[in-house]
N, C-alpha and C. Protein backbone atom coordinates (compact mmCIF):
# COMPACT_ATOMS: atom_id res chain seq x y z
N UNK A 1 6.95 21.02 -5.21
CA UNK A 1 6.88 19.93 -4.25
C UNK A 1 8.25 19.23 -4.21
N UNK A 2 8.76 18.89 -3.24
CA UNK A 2 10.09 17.93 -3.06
C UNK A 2 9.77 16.59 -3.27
N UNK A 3 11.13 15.80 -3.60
CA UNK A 3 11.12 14.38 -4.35
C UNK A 3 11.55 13.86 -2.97
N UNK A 4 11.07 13.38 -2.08
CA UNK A 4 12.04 12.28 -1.39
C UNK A 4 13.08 11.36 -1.82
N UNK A 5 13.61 10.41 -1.38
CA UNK A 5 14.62 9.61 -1.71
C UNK A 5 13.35 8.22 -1.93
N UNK A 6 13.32 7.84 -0.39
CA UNK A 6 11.99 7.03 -0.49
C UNK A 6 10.55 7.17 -1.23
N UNK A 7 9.80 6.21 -1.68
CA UNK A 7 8.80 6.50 -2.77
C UNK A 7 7.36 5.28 -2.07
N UNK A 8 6.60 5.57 -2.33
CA UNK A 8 5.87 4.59 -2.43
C UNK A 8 4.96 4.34 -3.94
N UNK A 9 5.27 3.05 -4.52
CA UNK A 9 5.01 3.29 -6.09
C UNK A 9 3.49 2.24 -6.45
N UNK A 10 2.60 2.74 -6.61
CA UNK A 10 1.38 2.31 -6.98
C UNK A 10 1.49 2.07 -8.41
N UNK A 11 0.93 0.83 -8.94
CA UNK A 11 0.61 0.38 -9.80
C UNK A 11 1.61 0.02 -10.62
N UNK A 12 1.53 -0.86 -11.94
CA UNK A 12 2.48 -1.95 -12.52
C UNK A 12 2.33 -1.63 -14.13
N UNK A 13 2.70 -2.40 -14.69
CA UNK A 13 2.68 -2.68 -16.08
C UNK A 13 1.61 -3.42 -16.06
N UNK A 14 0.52 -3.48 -16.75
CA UNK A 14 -0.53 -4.25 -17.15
C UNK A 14 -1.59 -4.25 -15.57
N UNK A 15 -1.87 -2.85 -14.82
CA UNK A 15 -2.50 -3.27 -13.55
C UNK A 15 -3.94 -2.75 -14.09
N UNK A 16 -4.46 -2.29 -15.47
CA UNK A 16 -5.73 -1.91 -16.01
C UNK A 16 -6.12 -0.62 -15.23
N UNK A 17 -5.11 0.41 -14.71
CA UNK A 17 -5.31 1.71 -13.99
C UNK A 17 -5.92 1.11 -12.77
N UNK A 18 -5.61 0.47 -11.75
CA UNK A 18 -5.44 -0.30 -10.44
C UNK A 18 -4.48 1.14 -9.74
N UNK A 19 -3.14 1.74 -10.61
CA UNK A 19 -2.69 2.32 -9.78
C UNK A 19 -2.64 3.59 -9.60
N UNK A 20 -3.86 4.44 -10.82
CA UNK A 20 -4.09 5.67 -10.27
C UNK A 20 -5.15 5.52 -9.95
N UNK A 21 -6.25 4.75 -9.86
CA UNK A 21 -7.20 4.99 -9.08
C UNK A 21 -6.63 4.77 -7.40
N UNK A 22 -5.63 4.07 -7.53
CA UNK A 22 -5.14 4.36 -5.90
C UNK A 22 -4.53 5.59 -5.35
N UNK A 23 -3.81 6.37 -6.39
CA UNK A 23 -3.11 7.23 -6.24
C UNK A 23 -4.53 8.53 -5.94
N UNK A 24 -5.65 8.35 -6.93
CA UNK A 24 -6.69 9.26 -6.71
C UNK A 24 -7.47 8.89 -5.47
N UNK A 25 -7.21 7.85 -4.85
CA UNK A 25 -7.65 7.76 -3.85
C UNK A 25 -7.28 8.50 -2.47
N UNK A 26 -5.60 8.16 -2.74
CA UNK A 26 -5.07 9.24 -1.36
C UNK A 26 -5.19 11.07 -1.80
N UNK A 27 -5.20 11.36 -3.08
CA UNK A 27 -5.26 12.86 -3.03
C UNK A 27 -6.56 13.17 -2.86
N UNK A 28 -7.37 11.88 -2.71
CA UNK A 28 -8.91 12.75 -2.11
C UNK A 28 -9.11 12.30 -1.12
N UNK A 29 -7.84 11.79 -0.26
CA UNK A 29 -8.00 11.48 1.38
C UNK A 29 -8.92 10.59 2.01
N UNK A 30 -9.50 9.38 0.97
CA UNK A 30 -9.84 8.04 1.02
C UNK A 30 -8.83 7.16 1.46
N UNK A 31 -7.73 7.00 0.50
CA UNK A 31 -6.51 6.02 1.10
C UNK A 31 -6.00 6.60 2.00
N UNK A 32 -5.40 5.53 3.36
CA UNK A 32 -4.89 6.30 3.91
C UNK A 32 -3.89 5.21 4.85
N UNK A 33 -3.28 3.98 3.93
CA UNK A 33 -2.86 3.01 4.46
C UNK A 33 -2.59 2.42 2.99
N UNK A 34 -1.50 1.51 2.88
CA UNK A 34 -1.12 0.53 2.10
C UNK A 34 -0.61 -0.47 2.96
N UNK A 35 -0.80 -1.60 1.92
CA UNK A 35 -0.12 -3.01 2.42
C UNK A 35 0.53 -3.80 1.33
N UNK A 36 1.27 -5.10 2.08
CA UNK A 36 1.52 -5.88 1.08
C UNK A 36 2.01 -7.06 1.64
N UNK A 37 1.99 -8.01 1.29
CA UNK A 37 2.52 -9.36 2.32
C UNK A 37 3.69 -9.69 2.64
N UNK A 38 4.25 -9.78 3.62
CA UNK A 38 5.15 -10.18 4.18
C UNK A 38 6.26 -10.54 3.42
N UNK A 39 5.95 -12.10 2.56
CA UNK A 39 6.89 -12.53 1.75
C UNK A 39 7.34 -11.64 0.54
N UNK A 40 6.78 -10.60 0.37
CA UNK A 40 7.31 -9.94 -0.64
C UNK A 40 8.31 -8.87 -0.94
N UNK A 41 9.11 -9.13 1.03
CA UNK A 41 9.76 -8.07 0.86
C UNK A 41 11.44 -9.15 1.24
N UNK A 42 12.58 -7.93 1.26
CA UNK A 42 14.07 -8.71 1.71
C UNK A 42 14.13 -8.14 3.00
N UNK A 43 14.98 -8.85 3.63
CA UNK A 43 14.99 -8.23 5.01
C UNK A 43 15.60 -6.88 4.98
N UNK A 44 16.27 -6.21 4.36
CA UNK A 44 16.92 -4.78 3.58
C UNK A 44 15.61 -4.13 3.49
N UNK A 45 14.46 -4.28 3.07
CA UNK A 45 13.20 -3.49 2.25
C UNK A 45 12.75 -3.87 3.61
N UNK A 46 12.43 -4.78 4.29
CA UNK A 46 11.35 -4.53 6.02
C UNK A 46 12.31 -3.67 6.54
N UNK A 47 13.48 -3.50 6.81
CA UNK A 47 14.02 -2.81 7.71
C UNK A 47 13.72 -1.25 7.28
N UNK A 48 13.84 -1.34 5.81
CA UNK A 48 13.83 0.68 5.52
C UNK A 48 12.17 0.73 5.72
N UNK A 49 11.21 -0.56 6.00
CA UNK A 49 9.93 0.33 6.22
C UNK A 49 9.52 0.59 7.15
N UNK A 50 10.27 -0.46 8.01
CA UNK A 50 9.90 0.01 9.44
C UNK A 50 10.79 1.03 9.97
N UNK A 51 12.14 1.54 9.37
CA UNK A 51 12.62 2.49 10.02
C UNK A 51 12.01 4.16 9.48
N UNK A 52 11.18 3.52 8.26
CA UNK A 52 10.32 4.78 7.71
C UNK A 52 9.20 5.51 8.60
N UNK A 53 8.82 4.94 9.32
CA UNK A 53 7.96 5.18 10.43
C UNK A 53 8.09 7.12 11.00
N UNK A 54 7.25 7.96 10.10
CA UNK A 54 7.31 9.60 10.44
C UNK A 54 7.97 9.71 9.54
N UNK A 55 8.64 9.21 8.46
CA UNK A 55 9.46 9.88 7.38
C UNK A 55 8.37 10.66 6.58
N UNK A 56 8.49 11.46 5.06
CA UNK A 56 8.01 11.64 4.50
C UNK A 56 8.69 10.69 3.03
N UNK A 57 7.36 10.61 2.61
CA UNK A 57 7.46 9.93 0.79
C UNK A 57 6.86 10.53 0.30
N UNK A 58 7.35 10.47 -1.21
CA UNK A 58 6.65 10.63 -2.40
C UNK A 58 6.02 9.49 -2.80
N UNK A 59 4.76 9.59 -3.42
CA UNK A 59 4.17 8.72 -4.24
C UNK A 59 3.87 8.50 -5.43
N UNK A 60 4.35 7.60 -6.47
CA UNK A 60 4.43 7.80 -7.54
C UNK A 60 3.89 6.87 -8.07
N UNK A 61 3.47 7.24 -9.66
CA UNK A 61 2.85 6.01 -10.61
C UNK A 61 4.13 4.79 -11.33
N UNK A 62 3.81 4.25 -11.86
CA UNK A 62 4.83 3.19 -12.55
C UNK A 62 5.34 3.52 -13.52
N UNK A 63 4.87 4.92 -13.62
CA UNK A 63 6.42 5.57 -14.60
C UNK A 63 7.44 6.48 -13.63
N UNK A 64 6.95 6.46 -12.51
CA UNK A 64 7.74 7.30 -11.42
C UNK A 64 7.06 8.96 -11.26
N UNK A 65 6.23 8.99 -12.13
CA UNK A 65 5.97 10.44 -11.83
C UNK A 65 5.46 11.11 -10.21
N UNK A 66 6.09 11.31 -9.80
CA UNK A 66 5.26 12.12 -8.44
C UNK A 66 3.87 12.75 -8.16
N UNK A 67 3.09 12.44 -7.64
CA UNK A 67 2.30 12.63 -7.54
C UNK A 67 1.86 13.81 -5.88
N UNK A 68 2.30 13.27 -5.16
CA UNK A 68 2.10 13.94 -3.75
C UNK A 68 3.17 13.44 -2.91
N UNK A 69 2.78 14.10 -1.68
CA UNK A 69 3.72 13.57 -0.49
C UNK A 69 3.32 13.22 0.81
N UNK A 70 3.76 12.12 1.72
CA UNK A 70 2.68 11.35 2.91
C UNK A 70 3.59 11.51 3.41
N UNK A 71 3.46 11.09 4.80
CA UNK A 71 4.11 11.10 5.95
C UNK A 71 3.55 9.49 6.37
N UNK A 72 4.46 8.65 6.91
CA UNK A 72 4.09 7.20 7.27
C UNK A 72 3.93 7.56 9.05
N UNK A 73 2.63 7.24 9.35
CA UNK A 73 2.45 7.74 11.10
C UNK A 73 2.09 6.41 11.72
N UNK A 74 2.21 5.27 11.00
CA UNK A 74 2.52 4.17 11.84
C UNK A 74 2.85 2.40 10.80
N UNK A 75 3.73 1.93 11.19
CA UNK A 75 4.21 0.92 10.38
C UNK A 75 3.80 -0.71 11.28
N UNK A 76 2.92 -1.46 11.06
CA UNK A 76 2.77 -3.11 11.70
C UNK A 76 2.24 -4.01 11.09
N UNK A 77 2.18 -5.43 11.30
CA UNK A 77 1.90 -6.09 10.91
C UNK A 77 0.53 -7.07 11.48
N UNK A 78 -0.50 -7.71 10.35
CA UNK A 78 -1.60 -7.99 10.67
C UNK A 78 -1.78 -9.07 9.59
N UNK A 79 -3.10 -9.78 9.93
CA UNK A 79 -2.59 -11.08 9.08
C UNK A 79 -4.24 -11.11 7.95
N UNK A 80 -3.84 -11.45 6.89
CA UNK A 80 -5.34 -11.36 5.75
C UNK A 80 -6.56 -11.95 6.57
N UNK A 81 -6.36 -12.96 7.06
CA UNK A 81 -7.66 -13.77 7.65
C UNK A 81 -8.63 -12.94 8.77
N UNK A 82 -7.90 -11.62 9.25
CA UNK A 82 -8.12 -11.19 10.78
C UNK A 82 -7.48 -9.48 10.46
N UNK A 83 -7.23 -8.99 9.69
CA UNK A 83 -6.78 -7.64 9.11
C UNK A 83 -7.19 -6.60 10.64
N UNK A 84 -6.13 -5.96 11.07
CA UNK A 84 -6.23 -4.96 11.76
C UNK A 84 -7.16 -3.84 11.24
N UNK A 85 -8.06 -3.24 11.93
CA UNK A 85 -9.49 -2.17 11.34
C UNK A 85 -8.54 -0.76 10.25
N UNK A 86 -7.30 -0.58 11.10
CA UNK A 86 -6.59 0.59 10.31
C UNK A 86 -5.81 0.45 8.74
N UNK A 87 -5.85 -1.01 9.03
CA UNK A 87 -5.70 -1.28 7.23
C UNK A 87 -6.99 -1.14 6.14
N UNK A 88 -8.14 -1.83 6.88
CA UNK A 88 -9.20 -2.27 6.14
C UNK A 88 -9.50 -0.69 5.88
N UNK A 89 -10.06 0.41 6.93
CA UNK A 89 -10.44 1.34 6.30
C UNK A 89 -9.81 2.35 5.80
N UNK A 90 -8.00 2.52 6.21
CA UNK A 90 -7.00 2.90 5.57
C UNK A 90 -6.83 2.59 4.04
N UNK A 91 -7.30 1.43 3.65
CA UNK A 91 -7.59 0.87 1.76
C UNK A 91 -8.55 1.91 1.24
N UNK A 92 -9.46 2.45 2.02
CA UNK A 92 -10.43 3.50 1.35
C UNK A 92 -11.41 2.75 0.83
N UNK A 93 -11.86 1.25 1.05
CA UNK A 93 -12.90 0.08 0.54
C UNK A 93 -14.25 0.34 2.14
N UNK A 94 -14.33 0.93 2.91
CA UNK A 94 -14.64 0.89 3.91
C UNK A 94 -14.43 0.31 4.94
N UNK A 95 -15.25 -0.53 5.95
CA UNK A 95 -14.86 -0.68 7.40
C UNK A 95 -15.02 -2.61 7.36
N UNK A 96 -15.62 -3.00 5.93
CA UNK A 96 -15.52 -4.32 5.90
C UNK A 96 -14.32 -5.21 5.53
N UNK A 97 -13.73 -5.95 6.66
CA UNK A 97 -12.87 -7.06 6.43
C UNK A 97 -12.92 -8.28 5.17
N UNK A 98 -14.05 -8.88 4.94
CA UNK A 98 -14.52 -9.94 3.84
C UNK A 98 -14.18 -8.66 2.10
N UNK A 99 -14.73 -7.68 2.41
CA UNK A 99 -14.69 -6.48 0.90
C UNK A 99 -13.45 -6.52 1.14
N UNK A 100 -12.78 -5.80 2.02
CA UNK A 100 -10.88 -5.85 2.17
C UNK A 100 -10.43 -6.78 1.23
N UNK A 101 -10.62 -8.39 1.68
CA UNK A 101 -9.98 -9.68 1.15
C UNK A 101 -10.12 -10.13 0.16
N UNK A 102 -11.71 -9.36 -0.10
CA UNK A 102 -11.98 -9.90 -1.47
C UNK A 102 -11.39 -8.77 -3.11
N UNK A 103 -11.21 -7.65 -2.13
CA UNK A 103 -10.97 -6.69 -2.84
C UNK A 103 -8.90 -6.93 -3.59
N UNK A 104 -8.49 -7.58 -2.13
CA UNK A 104 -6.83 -7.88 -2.79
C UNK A 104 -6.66 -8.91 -3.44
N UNK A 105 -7.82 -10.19 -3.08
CA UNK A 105 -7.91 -11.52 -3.59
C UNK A 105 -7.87 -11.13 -5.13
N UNK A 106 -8.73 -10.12 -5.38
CA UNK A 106 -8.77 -9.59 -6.96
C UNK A 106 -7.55 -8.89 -7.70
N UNK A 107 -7.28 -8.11 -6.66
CA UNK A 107 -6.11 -7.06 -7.47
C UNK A 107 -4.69 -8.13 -7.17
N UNK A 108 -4.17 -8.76 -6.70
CA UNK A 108 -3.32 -9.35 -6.56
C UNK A 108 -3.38 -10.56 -7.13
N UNK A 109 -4.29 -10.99 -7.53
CA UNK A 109 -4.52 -12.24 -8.35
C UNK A 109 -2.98 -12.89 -9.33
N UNK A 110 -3.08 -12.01 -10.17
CA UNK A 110 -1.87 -12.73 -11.42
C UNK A 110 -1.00 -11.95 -10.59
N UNK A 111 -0.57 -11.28 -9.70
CA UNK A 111 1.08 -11.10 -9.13
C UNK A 111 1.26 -12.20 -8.26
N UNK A 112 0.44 -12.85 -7.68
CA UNK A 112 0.58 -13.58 -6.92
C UNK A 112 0.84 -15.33 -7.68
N UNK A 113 -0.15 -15.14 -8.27
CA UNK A 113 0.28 -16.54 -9.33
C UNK A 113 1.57 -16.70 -10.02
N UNK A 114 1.83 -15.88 -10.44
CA UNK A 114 2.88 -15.54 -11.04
C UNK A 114 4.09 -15.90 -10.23
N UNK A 115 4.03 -15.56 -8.74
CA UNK A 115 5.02 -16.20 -7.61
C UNK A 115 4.83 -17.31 -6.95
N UNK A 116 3.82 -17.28 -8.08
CA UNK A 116 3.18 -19.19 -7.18
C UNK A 116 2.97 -19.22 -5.73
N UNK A 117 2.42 -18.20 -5.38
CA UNK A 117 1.87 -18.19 -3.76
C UNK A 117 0.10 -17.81 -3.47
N UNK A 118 -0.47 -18.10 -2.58
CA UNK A 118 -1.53 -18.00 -2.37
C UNK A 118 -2.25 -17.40 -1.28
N UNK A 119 -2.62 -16.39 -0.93
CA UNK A 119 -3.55 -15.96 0.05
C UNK A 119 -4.00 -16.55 0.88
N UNK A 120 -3.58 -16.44 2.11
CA UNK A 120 -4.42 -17.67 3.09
C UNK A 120 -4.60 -16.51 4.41
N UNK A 121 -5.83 -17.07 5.26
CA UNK A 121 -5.48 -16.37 6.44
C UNK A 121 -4.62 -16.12 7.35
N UNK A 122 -3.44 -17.15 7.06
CA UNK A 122 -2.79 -16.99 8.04
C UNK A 122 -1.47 -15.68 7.60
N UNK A 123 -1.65 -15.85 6.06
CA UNK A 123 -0.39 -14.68 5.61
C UNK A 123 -0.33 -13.72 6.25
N UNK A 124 0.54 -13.27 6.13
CA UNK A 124 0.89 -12.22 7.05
C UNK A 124 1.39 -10.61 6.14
N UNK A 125 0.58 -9.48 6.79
CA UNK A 125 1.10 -8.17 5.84
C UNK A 125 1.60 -7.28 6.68
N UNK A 126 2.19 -6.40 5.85
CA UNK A 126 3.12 -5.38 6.57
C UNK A 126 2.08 -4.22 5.94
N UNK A 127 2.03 -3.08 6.88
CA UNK A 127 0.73 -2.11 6.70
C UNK A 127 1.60 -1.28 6.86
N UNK A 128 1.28 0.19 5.86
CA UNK A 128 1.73 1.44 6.26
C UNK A 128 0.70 2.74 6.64
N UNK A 129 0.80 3.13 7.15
CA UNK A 129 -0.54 3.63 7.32
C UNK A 129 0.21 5.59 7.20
N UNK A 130 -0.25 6.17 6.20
CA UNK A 130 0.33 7.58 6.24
C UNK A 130 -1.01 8.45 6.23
N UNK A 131 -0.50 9.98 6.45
CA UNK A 131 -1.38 10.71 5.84
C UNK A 131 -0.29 12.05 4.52
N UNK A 132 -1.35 12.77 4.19
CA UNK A 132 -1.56 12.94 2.74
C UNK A 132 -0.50 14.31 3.73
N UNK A 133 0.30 14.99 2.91
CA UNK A 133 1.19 16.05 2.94
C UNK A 133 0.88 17.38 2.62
N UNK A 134 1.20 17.30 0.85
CA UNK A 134 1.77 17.64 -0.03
C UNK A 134 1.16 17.22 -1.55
N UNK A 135 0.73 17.97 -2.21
CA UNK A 135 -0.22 17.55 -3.65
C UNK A 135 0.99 18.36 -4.60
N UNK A 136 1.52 17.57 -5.69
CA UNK A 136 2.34 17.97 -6.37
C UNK A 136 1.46 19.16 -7.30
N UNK A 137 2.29 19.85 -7.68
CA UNK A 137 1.03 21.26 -8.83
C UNK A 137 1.25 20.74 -10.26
């Protein structure tokens, strides 16, 4: 399998396996979209994601290992309170908006405290929405 340059990297130090159950999510073609809020990026990091739009990535765990390879087939923005349908069921949580919110309200909890910011409807996320490539052997 080839390494891209670009990556998309699931999961953290201390995420309690948050980020291979995501990673097992897209190699069984459940995930099929990521997000993340707005404020969390530099204007350098929005620009390479929106110019990522048809690129291919690798996806990797938080030690970097590769896992597979996506193709990003559409890059926009949608806001937590009102989530566009291609994020919510792109998460692989199903077709409910409230499970969506409540589902990041959870996993984002201490990253978000930690930046002293808070979830509101009006935040705003940047969505990637890929499909699956390439399964590393």
């Amino acid at each position: 399998m080839r390494i891209y340059e670009r990556t998309l990297e699931f999961g953290w130090e201390g995420d309690h396996g948050l980020g291979m159950r995501l990673i097992q999510q897209i190699l069984a073609g459940k995930k099929t979209a990521t997000c993340a809020p707005l404020f969390s990026y530099s204007e350098a990091e929005l620009a390479g994601v929106y110019a990522g739009n048809g690129e291919l990535l690798t996806v990797v765990d938080k030690e970097q290992r590769p896992w597979c390879n996506v193709r990003v087939v559409d890059v926009f923005q949608t806001t937590f309170g009102a989530p566009d349908s291609r994020v919510v069921r792109g998460e692989g949580n199903g077709e409910g908006s409230e499970q969506f919110r409540q589902e990041h309200r959870k996993d984002w909890k201490t990253w978000l405290e930690a930046e002293g910011v808070a979830l509101t409807d009006e935040t705003t996320l940047v969505v990637e929405v890929f499909e699956l490539i390439e399964v590393a052997e």
